[in-house]
N, C-alpha and C. Protein backbone atom coordinates (compact mmCIF):
# COMPACT_ATOMS: atom_id res chain seq x y z
N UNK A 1 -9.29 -12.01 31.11
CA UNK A 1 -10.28 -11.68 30.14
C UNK A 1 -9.99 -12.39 28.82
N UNK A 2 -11.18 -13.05 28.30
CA UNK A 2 -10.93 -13.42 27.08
C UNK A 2 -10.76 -12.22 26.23
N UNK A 3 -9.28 -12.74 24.95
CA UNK A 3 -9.03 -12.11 23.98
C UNK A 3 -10.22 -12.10 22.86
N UNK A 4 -10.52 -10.91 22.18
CA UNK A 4 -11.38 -10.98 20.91
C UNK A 4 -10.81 -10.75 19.75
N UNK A 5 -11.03 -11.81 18.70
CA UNK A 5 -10.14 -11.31 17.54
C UNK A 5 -11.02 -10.14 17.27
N UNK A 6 -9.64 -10.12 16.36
CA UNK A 6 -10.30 -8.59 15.70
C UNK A 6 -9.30 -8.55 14.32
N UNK A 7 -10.26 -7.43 13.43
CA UNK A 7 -9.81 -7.44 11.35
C UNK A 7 -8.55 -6.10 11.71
N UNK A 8 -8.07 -6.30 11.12
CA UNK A 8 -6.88 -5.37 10.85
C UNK A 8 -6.62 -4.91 9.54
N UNK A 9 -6.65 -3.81 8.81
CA UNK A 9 -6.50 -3.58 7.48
C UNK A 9 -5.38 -2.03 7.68
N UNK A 10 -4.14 -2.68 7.06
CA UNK A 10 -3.11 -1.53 7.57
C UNK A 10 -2.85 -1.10 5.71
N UNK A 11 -3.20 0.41 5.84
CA UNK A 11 -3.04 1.04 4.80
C UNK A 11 -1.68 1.91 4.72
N UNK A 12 -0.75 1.76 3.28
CA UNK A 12 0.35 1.63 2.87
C UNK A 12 0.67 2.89 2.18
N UNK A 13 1.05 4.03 2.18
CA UNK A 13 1.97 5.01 1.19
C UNK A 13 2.71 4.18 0.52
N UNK A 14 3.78 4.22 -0.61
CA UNK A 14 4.62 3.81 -0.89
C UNK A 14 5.03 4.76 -1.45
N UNK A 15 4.22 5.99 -2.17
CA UNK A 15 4.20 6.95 -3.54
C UNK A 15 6.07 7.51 -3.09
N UNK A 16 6.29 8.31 -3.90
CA UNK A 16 7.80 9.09 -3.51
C UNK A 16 7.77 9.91 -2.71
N UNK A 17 7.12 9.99 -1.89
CA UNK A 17 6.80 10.90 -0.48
C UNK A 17 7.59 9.96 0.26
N UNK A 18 7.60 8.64 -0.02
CA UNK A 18 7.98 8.31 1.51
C UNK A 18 9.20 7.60 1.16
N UNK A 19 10.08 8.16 0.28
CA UNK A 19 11.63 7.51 0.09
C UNK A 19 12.38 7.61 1.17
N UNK A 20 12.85 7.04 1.21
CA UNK A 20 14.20 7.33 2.04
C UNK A 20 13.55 6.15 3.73
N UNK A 21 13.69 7.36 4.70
CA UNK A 21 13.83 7.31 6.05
C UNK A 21 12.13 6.85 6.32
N UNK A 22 11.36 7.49 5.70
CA UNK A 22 9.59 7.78 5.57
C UNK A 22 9.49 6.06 5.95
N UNK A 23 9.62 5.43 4.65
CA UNK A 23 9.40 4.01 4.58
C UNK A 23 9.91 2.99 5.06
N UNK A 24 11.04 2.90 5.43
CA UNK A 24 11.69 2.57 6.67
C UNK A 24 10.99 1.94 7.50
N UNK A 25 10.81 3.58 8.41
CA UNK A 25 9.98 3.77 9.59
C UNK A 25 8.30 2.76 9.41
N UNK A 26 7.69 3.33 8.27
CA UNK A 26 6.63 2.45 8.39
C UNK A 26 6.61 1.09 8.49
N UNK A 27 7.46 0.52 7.67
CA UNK A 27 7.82 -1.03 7.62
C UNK A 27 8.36 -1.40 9.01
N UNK A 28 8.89 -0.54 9.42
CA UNK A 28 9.33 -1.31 11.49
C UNK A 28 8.12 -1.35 11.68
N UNK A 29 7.08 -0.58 11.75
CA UNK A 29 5.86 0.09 12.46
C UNK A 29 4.67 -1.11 11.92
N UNK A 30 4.50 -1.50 10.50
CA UNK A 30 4.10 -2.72 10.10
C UNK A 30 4.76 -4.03 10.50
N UNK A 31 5.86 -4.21 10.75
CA UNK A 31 6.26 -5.47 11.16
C UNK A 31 5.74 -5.83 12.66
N UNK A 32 5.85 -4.54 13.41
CA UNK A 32 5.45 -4.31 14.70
C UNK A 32 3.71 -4.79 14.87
N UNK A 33 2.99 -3.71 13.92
CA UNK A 33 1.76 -4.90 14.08
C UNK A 33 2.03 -6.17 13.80
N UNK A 34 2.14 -6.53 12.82
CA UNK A 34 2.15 -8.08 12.60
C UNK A 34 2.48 -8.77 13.56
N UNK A 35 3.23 -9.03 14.03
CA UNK A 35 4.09 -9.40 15.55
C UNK A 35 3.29 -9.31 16.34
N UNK A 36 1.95 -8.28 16.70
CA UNK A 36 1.38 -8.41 17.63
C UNK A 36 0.28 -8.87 17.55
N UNK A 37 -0.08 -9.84 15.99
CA UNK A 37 -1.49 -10.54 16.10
C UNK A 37 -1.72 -11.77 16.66
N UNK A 38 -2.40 -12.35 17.04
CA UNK A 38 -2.65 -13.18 17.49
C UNK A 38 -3.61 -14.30 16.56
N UNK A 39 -3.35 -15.59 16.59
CA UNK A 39 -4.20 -16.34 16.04
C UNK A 39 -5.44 -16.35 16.13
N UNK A 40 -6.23 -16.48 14.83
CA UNK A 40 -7.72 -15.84 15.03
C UNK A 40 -8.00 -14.58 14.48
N UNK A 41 -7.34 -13.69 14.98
CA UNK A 41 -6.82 -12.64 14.05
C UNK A 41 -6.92 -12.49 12.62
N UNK A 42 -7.55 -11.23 11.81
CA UNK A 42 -7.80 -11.24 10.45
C UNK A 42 -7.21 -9.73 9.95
N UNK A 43 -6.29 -9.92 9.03
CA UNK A 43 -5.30 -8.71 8.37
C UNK A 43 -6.00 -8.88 6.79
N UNK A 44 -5.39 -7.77 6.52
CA UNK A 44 -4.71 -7.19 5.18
C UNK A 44 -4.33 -5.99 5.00
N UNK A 45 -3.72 -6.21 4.17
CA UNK A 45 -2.70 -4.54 3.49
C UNK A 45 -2.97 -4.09 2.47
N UNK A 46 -3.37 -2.69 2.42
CA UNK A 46 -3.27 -2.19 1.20
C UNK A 46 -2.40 -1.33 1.02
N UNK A 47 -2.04 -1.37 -0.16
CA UNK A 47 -0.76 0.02 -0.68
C UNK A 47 -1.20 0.54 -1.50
N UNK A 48 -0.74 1.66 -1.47
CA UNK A 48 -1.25 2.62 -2.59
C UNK A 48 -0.10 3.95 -3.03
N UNK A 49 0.17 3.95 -4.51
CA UNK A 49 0.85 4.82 -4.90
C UNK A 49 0.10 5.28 -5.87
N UNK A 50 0.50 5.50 -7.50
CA UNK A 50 -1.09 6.24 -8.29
C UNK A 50 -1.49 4.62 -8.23
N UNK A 51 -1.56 3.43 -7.91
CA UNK A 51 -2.55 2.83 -8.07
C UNK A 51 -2.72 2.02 -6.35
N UNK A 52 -4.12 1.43 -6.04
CA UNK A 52 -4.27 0.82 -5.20
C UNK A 52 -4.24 -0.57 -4.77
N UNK A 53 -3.15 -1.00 -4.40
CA UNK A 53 -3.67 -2.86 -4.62
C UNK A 53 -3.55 -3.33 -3.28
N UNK A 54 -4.19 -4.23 -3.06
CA UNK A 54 -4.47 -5.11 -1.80
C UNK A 54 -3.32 -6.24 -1.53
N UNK A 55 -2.79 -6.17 -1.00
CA UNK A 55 -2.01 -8.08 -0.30
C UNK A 55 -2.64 -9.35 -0.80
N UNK A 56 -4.06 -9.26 -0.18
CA UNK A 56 -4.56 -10.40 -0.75
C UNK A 56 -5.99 -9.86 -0.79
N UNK A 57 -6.96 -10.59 -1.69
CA UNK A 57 -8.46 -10.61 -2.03
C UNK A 57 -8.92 -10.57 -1.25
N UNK A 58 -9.21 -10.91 0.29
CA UNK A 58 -9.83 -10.81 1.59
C UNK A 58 -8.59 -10.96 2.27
N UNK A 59 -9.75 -10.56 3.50
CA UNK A 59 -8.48 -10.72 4.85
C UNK A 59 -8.09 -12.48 5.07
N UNK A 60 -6.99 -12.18 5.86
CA UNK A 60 -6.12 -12.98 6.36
C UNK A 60 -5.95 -13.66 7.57
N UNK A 61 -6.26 -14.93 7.58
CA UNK A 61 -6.23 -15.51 8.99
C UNK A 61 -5.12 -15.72 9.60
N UNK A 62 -4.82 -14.68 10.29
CA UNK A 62 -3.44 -14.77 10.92
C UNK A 62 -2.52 -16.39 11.93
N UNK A 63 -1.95 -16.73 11.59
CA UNK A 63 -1.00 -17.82 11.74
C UNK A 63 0.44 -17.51 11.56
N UNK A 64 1.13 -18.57 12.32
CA UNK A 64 2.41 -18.03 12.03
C UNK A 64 3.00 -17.90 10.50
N UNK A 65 2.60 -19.25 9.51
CA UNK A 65 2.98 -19.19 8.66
C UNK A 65 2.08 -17.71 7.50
N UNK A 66 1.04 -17.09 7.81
CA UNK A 66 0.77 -16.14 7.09
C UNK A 66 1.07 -14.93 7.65
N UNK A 67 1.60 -14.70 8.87
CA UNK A 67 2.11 -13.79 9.76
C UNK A 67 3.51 -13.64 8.91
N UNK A 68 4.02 -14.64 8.49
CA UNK A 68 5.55 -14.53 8.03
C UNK A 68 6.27 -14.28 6.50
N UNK A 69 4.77 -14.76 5.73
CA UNK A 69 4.50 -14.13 4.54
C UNK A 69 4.07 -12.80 4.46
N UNK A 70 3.90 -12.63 5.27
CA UNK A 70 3.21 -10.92 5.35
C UNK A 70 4.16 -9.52 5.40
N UNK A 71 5.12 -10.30 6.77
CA UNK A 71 6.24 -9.66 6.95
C UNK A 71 7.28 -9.74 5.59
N UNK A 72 7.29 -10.75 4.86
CA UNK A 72 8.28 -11.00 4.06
C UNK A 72 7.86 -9.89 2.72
N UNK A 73 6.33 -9.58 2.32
CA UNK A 73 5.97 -8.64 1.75
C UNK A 73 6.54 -7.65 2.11
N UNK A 74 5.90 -7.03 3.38
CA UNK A 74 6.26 -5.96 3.51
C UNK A 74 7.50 -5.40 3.60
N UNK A 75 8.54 -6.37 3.95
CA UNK A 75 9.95 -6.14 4.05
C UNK A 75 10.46 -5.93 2.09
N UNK A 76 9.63 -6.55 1.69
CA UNK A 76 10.30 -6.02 -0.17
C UNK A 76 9.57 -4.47 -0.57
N UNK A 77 8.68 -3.99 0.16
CA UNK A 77 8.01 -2.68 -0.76
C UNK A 77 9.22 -1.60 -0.37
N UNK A 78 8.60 -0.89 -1.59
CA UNK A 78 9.64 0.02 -1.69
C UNK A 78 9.17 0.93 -2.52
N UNK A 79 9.55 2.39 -2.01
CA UNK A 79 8.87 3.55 -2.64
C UNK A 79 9.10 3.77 -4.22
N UNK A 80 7.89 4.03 -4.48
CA UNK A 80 8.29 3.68 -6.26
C UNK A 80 8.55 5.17 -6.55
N UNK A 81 8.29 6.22 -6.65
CA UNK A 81 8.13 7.52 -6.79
C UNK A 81 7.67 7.81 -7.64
N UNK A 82 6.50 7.25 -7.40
CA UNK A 82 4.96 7.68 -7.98
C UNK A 82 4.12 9.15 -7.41
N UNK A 83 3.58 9.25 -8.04
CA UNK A 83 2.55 10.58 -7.43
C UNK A 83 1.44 10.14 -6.22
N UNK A 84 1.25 10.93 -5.49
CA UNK A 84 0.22 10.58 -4.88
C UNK A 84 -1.44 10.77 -5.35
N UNK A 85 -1.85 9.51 -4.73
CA UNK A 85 -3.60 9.59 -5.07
C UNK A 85 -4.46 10.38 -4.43
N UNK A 86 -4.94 11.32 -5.40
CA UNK A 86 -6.36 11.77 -4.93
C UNK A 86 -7.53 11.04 -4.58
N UNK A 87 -8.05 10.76 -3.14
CA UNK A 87 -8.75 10.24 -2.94
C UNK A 87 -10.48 10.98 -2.89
């Protein structure tokens, strides 16, 4: 069967809820997607602690070399211990 790309938009805690062990875990769990996109493929990330910011301005055409920038993000966040947002 042909593969279909498909958009991926993986949304981020960072707030002080998720110190420690919390964030960790998500960042395996994000690296883990990443790893499983395929070229063609369209990402982005958002994080959010009291404020919301995006990875990048639109999604992302997944490649190895933006597959590896991605990971390299996500491997620096780190729980700020901020409050969480009311959405």
């Amino acid at each position: 069967m042909e593969e279909i790309p498909k958009d991926v938009l993986m949304i981020l805690d960072i707030s002080g809820s998720m110190a420690g062990t919390k964030i960790d875990q998500m960042k395996d769990a994000v690296l883990g997607i990443l790893s499983d996109l395929h070229e063609g493929d369209r990402f982005n990330i958002l994080k959010f602690e009291s404020d919301v910011n995006f990875y990048k301005p639109a999604p992302v055409l997944a490649n190895k070399k933006s597959l590896e920038a991605a990971k390299t993000y996500v491997r620096s966040l780190y729980s700020t211990g901020g409050k969480n947002r009311n959405f």
